[in-house]
Protein backbone atom coordinates (compact mmCIF):
# COMPACT_ATOMS: atom_id res chain seq x y z
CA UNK A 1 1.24 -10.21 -11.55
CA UNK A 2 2.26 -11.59 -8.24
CA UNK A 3 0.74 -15.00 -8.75
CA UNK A 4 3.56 -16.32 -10.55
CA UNK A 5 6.27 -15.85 -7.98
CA UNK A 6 3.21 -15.73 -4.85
CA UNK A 7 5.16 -18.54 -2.52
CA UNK A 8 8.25 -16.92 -3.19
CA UNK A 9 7.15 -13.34 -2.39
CA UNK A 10 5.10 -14.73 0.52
CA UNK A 11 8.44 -15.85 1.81
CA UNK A 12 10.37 -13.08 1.35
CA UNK A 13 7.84 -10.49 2.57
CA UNK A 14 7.82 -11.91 6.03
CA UNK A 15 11.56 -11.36 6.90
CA UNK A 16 12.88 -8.72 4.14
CA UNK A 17 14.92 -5.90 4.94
CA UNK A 18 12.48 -3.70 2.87
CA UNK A 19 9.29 -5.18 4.46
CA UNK A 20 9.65 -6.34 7.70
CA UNK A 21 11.81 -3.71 9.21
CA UNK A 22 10.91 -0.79 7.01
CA UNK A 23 7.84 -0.55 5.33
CA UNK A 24 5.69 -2.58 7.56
CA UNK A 25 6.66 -1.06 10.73
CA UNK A 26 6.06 2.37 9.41
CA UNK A 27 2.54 1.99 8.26
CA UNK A 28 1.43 0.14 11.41
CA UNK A 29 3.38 2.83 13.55
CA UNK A 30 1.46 5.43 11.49
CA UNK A 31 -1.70 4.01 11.92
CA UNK A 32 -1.78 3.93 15.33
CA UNK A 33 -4.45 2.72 17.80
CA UNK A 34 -7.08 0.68 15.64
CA UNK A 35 -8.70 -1.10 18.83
CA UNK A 36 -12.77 -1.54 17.29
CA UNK A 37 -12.43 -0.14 13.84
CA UNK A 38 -12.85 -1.37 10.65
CA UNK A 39 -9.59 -1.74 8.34
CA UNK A 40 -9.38 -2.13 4.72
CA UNK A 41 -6.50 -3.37 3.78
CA UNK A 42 -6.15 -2.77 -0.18
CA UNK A 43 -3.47 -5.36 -1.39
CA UNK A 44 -3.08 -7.23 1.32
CA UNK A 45 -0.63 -9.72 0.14
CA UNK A 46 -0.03 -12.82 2.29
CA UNK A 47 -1.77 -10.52 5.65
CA UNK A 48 1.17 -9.53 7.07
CA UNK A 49 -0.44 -6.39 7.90
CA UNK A 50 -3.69 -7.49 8.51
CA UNK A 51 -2.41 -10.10 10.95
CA UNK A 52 -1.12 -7.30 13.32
CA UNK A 53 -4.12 -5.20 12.58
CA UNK A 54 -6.14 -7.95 14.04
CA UNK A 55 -4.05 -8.63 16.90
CA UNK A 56 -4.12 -4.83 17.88
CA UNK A 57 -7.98 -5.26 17.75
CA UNK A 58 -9.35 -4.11 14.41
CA UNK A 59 -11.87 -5.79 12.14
CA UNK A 60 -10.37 -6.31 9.11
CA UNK A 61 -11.47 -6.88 5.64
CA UNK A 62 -8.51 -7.19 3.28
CA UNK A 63 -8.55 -7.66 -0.65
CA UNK A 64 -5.77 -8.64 -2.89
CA UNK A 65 -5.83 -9.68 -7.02
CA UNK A 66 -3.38 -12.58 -6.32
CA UNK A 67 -5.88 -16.15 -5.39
CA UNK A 68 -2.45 -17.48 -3.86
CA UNK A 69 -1.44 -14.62 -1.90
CA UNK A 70 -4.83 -14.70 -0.24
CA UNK A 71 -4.66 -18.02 0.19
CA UNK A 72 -1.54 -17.41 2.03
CA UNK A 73 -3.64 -14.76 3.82
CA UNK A 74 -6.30 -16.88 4.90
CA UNK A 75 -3.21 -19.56 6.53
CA UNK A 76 -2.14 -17.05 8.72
CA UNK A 77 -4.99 -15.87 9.72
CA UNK A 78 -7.33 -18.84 10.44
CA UNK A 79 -10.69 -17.06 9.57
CA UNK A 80 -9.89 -14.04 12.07
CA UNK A 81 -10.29 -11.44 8.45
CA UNK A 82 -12.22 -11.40 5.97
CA UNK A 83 -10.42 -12.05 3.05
CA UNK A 84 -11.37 -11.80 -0.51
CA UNK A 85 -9.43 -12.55 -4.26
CA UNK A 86 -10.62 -9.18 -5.82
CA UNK A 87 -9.36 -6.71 -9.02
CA UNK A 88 -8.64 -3.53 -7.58
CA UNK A 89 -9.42 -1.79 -10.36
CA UNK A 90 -12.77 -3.29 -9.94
CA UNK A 91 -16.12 -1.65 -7.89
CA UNK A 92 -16.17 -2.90 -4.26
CA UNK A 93 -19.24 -3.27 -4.78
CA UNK A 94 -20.23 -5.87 -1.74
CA UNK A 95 -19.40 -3.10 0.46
CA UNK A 96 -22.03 -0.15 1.18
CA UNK A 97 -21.29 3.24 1.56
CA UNK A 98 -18.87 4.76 4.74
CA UNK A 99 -18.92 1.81 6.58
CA UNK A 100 -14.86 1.67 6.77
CA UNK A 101 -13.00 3.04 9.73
CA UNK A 102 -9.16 3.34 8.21
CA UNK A 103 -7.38 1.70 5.11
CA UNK A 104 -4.15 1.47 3.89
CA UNK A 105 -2.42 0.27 0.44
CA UNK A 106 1.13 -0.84 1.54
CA UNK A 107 3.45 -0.92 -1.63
CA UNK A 108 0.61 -1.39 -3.98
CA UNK A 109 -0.72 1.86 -5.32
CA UNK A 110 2.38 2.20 -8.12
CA UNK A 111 1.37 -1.33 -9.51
CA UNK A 112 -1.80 0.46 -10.40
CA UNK A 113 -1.57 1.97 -14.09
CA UNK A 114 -4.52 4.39 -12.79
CA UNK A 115 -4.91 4.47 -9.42
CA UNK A 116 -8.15 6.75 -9.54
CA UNK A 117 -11.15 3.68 -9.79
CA UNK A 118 -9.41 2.47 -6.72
CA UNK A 119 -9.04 5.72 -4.85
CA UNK A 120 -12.43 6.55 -5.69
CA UNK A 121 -13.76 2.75 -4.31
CA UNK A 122 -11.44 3.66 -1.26
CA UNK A 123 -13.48 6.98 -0.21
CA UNK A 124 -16.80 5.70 -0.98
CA UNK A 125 -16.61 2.78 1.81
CA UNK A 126 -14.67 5.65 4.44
CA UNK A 127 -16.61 7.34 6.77
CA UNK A 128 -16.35 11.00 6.73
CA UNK A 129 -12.84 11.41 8.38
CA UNK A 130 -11.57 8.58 7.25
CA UNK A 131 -7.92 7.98 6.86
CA UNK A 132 -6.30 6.06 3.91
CA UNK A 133 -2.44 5.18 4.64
CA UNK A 134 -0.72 4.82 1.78
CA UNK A 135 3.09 3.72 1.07
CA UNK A 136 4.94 3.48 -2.15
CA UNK A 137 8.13 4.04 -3.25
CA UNK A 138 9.89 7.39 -2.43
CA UNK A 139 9.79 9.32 -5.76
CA UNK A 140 13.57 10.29 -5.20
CA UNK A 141 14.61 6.61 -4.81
CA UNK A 142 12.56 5.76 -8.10
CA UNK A 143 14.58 9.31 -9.83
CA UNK A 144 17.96 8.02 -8.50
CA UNK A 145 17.24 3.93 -9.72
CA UNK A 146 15.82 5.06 -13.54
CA UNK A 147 17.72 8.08 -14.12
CA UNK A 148 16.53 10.68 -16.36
CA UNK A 149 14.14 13.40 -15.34
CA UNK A 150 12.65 13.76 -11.41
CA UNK A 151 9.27 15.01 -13.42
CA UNK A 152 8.64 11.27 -15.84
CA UNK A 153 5.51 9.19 -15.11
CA UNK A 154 5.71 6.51 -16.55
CA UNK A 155 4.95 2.63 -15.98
CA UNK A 156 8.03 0.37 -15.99
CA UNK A 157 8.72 -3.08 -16.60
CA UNK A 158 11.77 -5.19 -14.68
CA UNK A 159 12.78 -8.07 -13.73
CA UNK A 160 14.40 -8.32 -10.13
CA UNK A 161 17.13 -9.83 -8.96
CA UNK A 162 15.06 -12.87 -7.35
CA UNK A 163 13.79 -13.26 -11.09
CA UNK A 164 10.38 -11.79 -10.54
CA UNK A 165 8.73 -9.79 -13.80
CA UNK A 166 6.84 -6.32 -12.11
CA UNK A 167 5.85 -3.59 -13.31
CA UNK A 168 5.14 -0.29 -11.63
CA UNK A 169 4.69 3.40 -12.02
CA UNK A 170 7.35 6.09 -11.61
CA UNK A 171 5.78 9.16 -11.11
CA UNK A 172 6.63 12.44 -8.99
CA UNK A 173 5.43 13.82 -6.03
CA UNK A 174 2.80 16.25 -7.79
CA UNK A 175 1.27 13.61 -9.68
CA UNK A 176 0.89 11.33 -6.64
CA UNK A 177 -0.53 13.84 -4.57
CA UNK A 178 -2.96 15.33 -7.47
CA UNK A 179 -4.07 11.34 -7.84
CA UNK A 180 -5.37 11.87 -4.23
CA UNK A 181 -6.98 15.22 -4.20
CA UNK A 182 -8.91 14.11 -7.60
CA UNK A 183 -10.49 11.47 -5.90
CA UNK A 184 -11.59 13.75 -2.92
CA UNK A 185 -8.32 13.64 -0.29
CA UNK A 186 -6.22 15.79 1.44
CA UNK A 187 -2.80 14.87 2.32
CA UNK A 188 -2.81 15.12 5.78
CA UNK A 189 0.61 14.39 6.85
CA UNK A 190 3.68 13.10 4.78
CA UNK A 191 5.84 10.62 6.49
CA UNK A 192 9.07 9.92 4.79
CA UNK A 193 10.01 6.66 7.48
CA UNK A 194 13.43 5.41 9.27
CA UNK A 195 13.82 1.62 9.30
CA UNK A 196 13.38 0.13 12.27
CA UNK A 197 16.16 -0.54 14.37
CA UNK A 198 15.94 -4.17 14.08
CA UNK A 199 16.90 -4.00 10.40
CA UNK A 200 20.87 -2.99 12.11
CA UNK A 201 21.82 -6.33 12.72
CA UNK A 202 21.20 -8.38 9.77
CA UNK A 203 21.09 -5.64 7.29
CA UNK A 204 23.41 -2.73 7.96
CA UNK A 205 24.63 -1.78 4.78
CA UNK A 206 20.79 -1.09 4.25
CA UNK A 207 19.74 0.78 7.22
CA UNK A 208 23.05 2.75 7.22
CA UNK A 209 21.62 3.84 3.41
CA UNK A 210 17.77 4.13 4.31
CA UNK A 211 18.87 6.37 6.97
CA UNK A 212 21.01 9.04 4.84
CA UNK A 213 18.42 9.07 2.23
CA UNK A 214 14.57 8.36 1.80
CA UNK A 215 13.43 4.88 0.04
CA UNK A 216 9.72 4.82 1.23
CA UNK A 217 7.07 7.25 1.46
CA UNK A 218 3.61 7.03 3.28
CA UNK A 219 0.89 9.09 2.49
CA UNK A 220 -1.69 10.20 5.44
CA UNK A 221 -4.75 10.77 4.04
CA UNK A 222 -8.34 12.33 4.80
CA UNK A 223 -11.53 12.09 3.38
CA UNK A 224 -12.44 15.32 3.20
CA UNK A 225 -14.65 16.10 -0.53
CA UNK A 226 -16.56 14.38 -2.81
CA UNK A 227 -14.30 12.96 -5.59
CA UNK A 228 -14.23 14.99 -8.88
CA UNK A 229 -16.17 13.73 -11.67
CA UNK A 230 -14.65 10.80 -14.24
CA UNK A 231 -13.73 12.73 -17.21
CA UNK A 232 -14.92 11.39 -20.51
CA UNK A 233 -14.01 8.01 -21.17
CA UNK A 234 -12.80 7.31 -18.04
């Protein structure tokens, strides 16, 4: 999906209101020290993430469906990740079991139609402990932009307003957090993020907004279980 708009996006994800002073600070914040571990990054866009994650000392492997985004990626980061064009609804299957550290999914788990082959891929390659951060779009914002009922799950097709066709997954907070526990985590903590003071001076129509009412949501998460079995069909 992103590969037809992947320079623009690449662009705008760098300085954004949304991204760079709300979104990205709140994951990295949330993740904390990552000095010698191994990061996943799942989605990793244009490794705006993974370029911090490196410079805070972490090893990081980072996978994203979009060729040009990773080729952005692998600009920024000069060979300092490893950096692969990869489905994520496909087996990571290069990677052996619980040799990962942390991983997050910034903004990408409600592009996902099921997120459960990916979840499931995710807690394989943790080690036991292992966190998975995991930011998407508040369920209340998503309520308050589509209208209806709080309780549809649904995906949804629009075009923004830069002219960019997406489509993601409305869905409430039950269904997010029974996603997780089905493929063996437990929500450790649930961080419903400020933006970043930094967004005040060139955006403060936004931050006086996103900090009356929630827009993001991050997921903590622990590998705690084996994942439940695939039903039939699945």
């Amino acid at each position: 999906m992103y590969d037809a708009f992947a320079d623009e996006f690449a662009a705008h994800a760098e300085h954004s209101a949304y991204n760079a002073h709300y979104d990205r600070p709140a994951v990295l914040e949330a993740l904390g020290d990552v000095s010698g571990s191994t990061v996943l990054d799942v989605g990793c866009g244009s490794g705006l993430y993974a370029v911090e994650l490196v410079r805070r000392g972490a090893k990081v492997i980072g996978i994203d469906g979009s060729a040009r985004l990773i080729e952005h990626a692998r600009q920024r980061l000069d060979g300092s990740a490893d950096l692969r064009v990869h489905d994520l609804s496909e087996p990571l299957d290069w990677l052996a079991d619980q040799v990962i550290d942390e991983a997050l999914m910034a903004l990408v788990i409600h592009h996902l139609e099921d997120p459960l082959p990916t979840l499931r891929e995710i807690h394989r390659v943790l080690r036991p402990g292992g966190r998975l951060l995991v930011s998407t779009v508040h369920p209340f914002a998503d309520w308050r932009h589509a209208g209806g009922s709080y309780f549809t799950d649904e995906m949804i097709d629009e075009t923004w307003s830069s002219g960019w066709k997406v489509r993601f997954r409305r869905a409430p907070l039950a269904a997010w957090s029974a996603s997780f526990l089905e493929a063996g985590f437990l929500v450790e903590r649930l961080i419903e993020p400020l933006p970043a003071e930094s967004m005040k001076a060139d955006h403060p129509d936004l931050h006086d907004r996103f900090t009356a009412e929630p827009f993001f949501i991050i997921f903590q998460l622990v590998k705690v279980a084996a994942p439940a079995a695939p039903g039939p069909g699945a």
